[in-house]
C-alpha atoms as a PDB file:
ATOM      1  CA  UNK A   1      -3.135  15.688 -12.611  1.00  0.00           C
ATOM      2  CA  UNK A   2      -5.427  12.550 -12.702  1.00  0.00           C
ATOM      3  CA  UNK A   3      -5.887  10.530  -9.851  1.00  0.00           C
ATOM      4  CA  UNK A   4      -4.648   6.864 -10.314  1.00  0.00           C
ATOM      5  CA  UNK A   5      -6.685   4.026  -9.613  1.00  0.00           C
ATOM      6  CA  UNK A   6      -5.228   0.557  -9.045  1.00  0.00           C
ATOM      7  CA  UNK A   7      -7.403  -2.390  -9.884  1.00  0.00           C
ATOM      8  CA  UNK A   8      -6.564  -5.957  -8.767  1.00  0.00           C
ATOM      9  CA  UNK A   9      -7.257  -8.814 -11.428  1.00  0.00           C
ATOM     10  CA  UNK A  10      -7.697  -5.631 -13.648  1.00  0.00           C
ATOM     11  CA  UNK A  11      -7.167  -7.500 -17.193  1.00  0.00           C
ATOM     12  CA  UNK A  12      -9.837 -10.030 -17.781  1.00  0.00           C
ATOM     13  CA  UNK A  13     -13.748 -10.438 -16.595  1.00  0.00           C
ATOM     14  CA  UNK A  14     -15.289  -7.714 -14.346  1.00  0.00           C
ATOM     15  CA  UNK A  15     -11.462  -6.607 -13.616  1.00  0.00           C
ATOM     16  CA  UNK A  16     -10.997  -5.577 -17.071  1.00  0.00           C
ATOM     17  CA  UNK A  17     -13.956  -3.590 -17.408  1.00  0.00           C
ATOM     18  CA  UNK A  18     -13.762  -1.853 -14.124  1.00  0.00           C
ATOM     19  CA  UNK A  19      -9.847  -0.835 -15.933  1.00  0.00           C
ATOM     20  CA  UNK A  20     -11.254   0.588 -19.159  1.00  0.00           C
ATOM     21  CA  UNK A  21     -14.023   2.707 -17.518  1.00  0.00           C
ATOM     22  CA  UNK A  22     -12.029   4.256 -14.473  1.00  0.00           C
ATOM     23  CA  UNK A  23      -9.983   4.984 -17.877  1.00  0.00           C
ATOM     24  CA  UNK A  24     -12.325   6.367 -19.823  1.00  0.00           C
ATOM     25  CA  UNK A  25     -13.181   8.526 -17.218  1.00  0.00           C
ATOM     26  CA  UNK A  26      -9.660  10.316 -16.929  1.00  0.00           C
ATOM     27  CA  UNK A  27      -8.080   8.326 -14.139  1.00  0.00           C
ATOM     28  CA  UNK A  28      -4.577   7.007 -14.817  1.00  0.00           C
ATOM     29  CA  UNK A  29      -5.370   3.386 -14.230  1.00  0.00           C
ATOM     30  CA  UNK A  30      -3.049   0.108 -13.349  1.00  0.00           C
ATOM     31  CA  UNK A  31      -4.281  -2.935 -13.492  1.00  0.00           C
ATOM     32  CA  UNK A  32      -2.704  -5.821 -11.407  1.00  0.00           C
ATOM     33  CA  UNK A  33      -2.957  -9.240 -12.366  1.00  0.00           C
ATOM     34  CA  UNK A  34      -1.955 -12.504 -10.645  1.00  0.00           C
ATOM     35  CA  UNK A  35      -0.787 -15.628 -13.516  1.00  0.00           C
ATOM     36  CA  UNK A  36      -2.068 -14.908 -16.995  1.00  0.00           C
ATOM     37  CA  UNK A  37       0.756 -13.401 -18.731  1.00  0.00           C
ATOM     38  CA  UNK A  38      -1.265 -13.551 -22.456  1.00  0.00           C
ATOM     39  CA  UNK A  39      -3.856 -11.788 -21.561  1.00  0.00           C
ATOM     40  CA  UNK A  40      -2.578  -9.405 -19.478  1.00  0.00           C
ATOM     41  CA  UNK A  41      -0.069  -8.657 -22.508  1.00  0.00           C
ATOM     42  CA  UNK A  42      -3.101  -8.461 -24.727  1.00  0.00           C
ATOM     43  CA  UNK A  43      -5.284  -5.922 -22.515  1.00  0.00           C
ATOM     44  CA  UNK A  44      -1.898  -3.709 -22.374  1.00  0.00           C
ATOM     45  CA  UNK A  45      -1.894  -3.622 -26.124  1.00  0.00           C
ATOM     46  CA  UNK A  46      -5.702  -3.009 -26.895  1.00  0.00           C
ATOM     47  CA  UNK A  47      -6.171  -0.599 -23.978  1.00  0.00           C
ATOM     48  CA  UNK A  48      -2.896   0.853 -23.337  1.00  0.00           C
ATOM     49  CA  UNK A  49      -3.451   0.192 -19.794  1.00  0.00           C
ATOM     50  CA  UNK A  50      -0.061  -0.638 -18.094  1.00  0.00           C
ATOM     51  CA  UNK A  51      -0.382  -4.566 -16.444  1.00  0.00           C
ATOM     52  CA  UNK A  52       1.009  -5.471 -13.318  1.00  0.00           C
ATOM     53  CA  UNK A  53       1.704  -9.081 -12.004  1.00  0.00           C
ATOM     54  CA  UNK A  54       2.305 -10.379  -8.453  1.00  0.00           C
ATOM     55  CA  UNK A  55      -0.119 -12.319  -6.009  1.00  0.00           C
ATOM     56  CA  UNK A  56      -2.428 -10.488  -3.896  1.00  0.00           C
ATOM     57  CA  UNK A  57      -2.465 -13.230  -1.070  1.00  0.00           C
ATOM     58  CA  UNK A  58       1.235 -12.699  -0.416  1.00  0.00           C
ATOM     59  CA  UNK A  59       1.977  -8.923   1.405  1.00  0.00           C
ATOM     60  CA  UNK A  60       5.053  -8.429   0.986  1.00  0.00           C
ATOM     61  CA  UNK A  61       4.168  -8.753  -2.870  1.00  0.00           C
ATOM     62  CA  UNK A  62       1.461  -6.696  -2.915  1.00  0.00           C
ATOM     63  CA  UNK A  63       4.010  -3.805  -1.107  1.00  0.00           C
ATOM     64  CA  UNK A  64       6.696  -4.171  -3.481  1.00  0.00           C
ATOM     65  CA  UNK A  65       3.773  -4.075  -6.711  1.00  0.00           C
ATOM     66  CA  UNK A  66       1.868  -0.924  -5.084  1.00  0.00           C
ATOM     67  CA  UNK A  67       5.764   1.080  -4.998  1.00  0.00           C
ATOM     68  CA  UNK A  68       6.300  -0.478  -8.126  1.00  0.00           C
ATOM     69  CA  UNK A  69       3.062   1.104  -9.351  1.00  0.00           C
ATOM     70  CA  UNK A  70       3.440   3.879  -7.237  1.00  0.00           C
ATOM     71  CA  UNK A  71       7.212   5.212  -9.040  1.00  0.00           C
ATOM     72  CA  UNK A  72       5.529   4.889 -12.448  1.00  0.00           C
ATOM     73  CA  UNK A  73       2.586   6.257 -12.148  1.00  0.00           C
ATOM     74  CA  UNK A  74       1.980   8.749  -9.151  1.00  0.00           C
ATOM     75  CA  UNK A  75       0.390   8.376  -5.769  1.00  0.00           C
ATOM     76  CA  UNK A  76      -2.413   5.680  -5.846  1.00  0.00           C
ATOM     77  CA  UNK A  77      -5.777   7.412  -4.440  1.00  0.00           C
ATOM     78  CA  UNK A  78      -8.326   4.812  -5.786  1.00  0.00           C
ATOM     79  CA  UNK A  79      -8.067   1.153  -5.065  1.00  0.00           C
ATOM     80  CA  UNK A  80     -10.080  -1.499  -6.401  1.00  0.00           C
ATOM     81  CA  UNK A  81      -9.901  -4.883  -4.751  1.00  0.00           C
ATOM     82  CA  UNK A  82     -11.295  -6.966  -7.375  1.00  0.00           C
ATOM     83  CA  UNK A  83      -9.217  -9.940  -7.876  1.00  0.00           C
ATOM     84  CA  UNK A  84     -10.817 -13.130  -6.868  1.00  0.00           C
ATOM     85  CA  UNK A  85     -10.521 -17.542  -6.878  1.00  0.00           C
ATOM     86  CA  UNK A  86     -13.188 -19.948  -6.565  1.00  0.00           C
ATOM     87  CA  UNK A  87     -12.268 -23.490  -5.763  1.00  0.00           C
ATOM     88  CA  UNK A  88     -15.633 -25.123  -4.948  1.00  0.00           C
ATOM     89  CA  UNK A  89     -16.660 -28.561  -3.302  1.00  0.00           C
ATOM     90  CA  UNK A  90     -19.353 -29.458  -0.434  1.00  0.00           C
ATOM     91  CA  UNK A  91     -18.463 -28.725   2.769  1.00  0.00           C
ATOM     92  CA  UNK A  92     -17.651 -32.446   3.591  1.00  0.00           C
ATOM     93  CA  UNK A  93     -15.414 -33.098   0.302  1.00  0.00           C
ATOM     94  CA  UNK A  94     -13.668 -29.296   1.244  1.00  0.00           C
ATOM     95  CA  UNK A  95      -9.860 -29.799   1.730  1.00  0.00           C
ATOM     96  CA  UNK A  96      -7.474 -27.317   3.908  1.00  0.00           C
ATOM     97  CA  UNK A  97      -5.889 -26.211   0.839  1.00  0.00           C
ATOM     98  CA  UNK A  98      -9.218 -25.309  -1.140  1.00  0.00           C
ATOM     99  CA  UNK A  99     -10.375 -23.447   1.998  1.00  0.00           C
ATOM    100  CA  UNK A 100      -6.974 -21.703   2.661  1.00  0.00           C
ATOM    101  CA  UNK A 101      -6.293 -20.987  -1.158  1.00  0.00           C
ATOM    102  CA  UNK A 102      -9.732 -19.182  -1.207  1.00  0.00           C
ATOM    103  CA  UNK A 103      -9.181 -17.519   1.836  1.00  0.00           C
ATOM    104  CA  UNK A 104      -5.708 -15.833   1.587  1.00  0.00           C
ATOM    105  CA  UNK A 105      -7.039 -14.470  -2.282  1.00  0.00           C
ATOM    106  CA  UNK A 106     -10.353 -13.387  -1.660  1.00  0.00           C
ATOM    107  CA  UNK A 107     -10.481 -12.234   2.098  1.00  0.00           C
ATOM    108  CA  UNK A 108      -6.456 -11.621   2.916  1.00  0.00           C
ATOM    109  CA  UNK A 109      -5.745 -10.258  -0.127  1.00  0.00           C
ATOM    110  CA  UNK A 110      -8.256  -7.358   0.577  1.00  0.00           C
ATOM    111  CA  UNK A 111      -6.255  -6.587   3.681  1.00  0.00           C
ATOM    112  CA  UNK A 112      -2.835  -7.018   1.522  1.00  0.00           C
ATOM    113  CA  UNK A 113      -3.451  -4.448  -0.796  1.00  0.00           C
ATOM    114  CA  UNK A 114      -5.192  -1.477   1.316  1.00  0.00           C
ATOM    115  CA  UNK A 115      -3.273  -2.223   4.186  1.00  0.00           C
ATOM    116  CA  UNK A 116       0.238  -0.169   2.329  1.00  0.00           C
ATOM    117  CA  UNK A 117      -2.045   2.445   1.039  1.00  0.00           C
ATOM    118  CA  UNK A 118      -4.124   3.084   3.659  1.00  0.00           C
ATOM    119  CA  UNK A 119      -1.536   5.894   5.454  1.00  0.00           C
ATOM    120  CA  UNK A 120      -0.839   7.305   2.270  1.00  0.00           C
ATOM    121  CA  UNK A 121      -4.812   8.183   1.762  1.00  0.00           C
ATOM    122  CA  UNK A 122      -5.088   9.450   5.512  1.00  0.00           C
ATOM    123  CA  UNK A 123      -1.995  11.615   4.881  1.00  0.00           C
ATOM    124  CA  UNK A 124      -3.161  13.194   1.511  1.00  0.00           C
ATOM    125  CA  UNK A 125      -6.763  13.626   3.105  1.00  0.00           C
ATOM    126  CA  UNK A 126      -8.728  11.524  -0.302  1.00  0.00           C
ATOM    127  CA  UNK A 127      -9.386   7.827  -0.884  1.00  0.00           C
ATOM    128  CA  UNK A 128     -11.961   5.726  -2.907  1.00  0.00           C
ATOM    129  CA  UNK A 129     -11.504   2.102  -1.720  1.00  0.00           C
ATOM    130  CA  UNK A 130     -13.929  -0.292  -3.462  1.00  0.00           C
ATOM    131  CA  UNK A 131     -13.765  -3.890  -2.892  1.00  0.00           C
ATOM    132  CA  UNK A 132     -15.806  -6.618  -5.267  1.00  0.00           C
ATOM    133  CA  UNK A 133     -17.698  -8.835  -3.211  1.00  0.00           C
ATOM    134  CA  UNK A 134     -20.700 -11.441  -4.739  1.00  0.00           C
ATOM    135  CA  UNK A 135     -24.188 -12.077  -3.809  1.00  0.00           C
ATOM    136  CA  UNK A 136     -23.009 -15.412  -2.645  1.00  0.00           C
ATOM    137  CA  UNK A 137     -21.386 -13.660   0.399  1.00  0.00           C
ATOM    138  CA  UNK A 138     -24.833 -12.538   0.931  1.00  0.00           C
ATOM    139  CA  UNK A 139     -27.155 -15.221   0.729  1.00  0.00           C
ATOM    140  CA  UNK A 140     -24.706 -17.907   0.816  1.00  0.00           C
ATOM    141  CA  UNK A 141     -24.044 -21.022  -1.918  1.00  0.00           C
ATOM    142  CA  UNK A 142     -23.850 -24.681  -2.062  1.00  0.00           C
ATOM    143  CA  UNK A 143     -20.257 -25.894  -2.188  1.00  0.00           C
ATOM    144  CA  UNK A 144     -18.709 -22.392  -1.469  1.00  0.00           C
ATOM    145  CA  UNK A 145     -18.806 -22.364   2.229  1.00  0.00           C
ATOM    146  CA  UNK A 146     -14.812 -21.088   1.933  1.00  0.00           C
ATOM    147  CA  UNK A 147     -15.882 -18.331  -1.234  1.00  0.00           C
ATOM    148  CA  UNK A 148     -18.942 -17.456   0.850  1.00  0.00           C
ATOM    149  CA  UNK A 149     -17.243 -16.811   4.048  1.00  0.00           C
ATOM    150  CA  UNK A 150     -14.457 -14.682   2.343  1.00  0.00           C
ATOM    151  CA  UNK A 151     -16.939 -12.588   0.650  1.00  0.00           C
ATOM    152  CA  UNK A 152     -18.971 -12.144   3.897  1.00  0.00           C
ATOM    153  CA  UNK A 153     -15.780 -11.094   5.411  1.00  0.00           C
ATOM    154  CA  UNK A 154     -14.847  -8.518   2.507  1.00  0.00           C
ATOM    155  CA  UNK A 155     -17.807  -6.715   3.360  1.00  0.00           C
ATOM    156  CA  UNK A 156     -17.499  -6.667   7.349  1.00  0.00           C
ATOM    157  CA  UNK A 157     -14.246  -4.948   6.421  1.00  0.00           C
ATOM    158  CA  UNK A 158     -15.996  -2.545   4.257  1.00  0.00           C
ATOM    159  CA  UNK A 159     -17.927  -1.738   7.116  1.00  0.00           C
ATOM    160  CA  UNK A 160     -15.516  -1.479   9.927  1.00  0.00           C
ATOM    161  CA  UNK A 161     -12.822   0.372   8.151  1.00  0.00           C
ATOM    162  CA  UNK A 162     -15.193   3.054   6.525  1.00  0.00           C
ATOM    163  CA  UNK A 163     -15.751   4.161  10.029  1.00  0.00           C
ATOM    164  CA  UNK A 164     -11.945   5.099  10.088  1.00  0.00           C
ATOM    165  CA  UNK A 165     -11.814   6.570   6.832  1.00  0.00           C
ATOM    166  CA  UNK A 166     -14.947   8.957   7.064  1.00  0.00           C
ATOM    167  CA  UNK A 167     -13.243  11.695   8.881  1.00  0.00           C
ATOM    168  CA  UNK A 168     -10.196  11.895   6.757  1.00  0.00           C
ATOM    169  CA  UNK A 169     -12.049  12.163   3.189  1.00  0.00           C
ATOM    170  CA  UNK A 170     -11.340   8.022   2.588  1.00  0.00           C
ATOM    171  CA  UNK A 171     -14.927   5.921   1.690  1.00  0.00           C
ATOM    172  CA  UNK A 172     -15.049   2.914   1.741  1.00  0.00           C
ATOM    173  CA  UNK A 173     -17.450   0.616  -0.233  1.00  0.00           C
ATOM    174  CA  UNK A 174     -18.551  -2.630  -1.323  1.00  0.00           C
ATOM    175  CA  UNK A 175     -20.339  -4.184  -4.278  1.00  0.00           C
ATOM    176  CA  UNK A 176     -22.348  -7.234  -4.653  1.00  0.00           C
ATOM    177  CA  UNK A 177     -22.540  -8.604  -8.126  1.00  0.00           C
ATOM    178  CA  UNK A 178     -24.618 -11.368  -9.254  1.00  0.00           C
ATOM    179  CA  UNK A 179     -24.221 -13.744 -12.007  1.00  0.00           C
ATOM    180  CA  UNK A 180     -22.402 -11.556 -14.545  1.00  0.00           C
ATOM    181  CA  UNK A 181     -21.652 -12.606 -18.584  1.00  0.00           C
ATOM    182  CA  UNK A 182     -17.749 -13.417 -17.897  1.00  0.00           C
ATOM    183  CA  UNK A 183     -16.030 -16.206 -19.566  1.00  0.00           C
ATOM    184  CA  UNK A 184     -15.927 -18.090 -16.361  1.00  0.00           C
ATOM    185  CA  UNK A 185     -20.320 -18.223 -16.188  1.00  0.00           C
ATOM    186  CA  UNK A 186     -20.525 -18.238 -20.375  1.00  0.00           C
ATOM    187  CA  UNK A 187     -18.201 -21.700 -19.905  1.00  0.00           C
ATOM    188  CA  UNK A 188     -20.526 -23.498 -18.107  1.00  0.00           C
ATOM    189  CA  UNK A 189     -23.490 -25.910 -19.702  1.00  0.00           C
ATOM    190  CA  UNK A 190     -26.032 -24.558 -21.374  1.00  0.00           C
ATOM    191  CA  UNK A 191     -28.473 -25.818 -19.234  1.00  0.00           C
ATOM    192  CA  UNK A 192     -27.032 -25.040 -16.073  1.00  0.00           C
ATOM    193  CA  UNK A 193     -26.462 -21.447 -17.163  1.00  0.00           C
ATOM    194  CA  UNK A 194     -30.439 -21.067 -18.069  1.00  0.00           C
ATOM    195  CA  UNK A 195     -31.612 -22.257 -14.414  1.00  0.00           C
ATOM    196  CA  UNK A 196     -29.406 -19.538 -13.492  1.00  0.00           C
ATOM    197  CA  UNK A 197     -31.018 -16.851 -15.513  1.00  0.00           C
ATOM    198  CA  UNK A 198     -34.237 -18.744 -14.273  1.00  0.00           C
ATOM    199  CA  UNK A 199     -33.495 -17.711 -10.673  1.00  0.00           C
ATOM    200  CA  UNK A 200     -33.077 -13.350 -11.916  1.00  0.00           C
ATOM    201  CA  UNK A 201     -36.027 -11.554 -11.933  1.00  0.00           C
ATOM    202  CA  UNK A 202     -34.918  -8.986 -14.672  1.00  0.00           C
ATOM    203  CA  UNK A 203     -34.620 -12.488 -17.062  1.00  0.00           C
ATOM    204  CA  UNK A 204     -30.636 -12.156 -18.022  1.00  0.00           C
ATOM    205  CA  UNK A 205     -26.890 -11.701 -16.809  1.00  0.00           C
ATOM    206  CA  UNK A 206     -25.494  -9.116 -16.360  1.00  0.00           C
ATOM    207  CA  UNK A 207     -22.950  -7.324 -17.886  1.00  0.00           C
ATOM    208  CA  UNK A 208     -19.250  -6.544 -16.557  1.00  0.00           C
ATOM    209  CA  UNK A 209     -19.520  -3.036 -18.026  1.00  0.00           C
ATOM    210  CA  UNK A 210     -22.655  -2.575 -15.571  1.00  0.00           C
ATOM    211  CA  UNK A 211     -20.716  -3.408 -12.695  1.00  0.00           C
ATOM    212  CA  UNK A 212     -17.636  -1.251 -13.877  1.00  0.00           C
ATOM    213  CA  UNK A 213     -20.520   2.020 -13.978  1.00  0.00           C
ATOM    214  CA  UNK A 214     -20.648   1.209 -10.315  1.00  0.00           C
ATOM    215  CA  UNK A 215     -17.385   1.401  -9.597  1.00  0.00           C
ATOM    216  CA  UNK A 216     -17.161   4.501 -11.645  1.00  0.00           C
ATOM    217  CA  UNK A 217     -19.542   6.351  -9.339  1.00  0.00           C
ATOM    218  CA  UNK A 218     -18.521   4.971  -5.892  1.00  0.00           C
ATOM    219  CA  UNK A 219     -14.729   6.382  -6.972  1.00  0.00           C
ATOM    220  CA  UNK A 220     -16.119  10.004  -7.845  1.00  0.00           C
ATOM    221  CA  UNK A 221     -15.898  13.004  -5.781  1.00  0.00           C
ATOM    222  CA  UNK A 222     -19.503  13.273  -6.253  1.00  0.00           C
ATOM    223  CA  UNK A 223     -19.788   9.970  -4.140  1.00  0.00           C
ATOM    224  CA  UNK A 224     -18.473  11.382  -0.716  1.00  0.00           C
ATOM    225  CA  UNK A 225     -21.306  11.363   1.587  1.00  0.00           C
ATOM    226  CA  UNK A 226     -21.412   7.070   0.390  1.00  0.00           C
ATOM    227  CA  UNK A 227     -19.386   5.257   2.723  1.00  0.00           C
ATOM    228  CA  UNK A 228     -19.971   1.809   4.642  1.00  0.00           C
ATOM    229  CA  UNK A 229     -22.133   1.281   1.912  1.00  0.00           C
ATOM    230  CA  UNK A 230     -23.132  -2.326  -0.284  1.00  0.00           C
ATOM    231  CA  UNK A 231     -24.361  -2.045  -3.900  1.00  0.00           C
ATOM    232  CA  UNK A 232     -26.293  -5.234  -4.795  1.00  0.00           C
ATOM    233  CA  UNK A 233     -26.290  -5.681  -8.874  1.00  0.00           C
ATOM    234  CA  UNK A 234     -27.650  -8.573  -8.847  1.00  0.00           C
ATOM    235  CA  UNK A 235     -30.738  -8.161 -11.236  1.00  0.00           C
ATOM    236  CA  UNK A 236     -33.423  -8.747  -8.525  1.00  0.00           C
ATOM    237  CA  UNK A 237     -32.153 -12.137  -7.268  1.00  0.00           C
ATOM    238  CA  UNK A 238     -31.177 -11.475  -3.652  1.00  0.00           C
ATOM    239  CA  UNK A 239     -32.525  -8.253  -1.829  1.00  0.00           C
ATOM    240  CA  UNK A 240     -30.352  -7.631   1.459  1.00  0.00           C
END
């Protein structure tokens, strides 16, 4: 039987590629998705990769989607905590809400969803736990103190809880993109998007499909000594 890997904000951007290549690789994927109904539909239809929709800063949520998931598709032995909000402003213009928002997504939502999975992995002995952090919770960035600090945090908890999973065949591993090709980066002025390839050494974005090969490998049995670990893909720009 093929394992089945659950991947939060699984059907657009990075999410969607990380979905089609844990695919493509024989795992029986789901791919969780917060808001946008259309495009989850239309990933479902072009991939045949069954969508699931609830919020990964509320628990009890995230509980109910994972049975949900779970009942249809088998015993979830791969998680991939992907899913992800930016609402940036300087530190001094930062409101409760845009810090909390950020927060609960990007940092409690990591907790959310391993949190109900976590016994199931110790009990069947096998676990691949990958969570998508940035390089801006590495170096830090201007008006993202609240992004920055949740992304700093996802990979303290990569840390921490890979010392609990080594001894009962669970690893548990981060990665760092940079500035990848997603809608989200190709939206943004022309200009402003070529003083960010500026700043990469290798001269370009990079690709969600590049980031998605990275998850494929972290997730394989042939991965098990790699645990604790941080995989910066950022072209060159940050080395940590």
């Amino acid at each position: 039987m093929p394992r089945t890997a659950l991947v939060t904000g699984g059907s657009r951007g990075i999410g969607a590629a990380i979905s089609v290549a844990l695919k493509d690789a024989g795992y029986t994927v789901a791919a969780n998705y917060a808001g946008n109904d259309e495009a989850a539909t239309k990933f479902s239809a072009e991939t045949g990769i069954k969508t699931y929709k609830w919020s990964v800063a509320d628990y009890d949520a995230c509980a109910a989607g994972i049975a949900q998931v779970e009942a249809d598709l088998g015993p979830v032995d791969v998680l991939i905590n992907n899913a992800g909000i930016t609402r940036d402003a300087p530190f001094h213009r930062m409101t409760r809400e845009q810090w909390n928002d950020v927060m609960r997504t990007n940092l409690d939502g990591v907790f959310n969803m391993t949190h109900p999975l976590w016994n199931g992995m110790r009990e069947r002995k096998f676990g691949r736990i990958v969570t998508i952090s940035s390089i801006n919770g590495q170096k830090g960035q201007f008006a993202q103190a609240n992004y920055s600090a949740a992304k700093a945090g996802d990979l303290g908890f990569t840390k921490a809880l890979a010392q609990e999973g080594a001894r009962v065949g669970i690893t548990v591993n981060a990665i760092c993109p940079g500035y990848i090709g997603t809608d989200m980066v190709m939206a943004v002025p022309e200009k402003v998007r070529e003083s960010i390839i500026a700043q990469i050494p290798v001269g370009r974005l990079g690709e969600a499909a590049e980031i998605a090969r990275c998850v494929v490998f972290l997730v394989s049995d042939e991965a098990g000594f790699i645990t604790g670990s941080t995989i910066s893909a950022n072209g060159g720009q940050y080395f940590i």
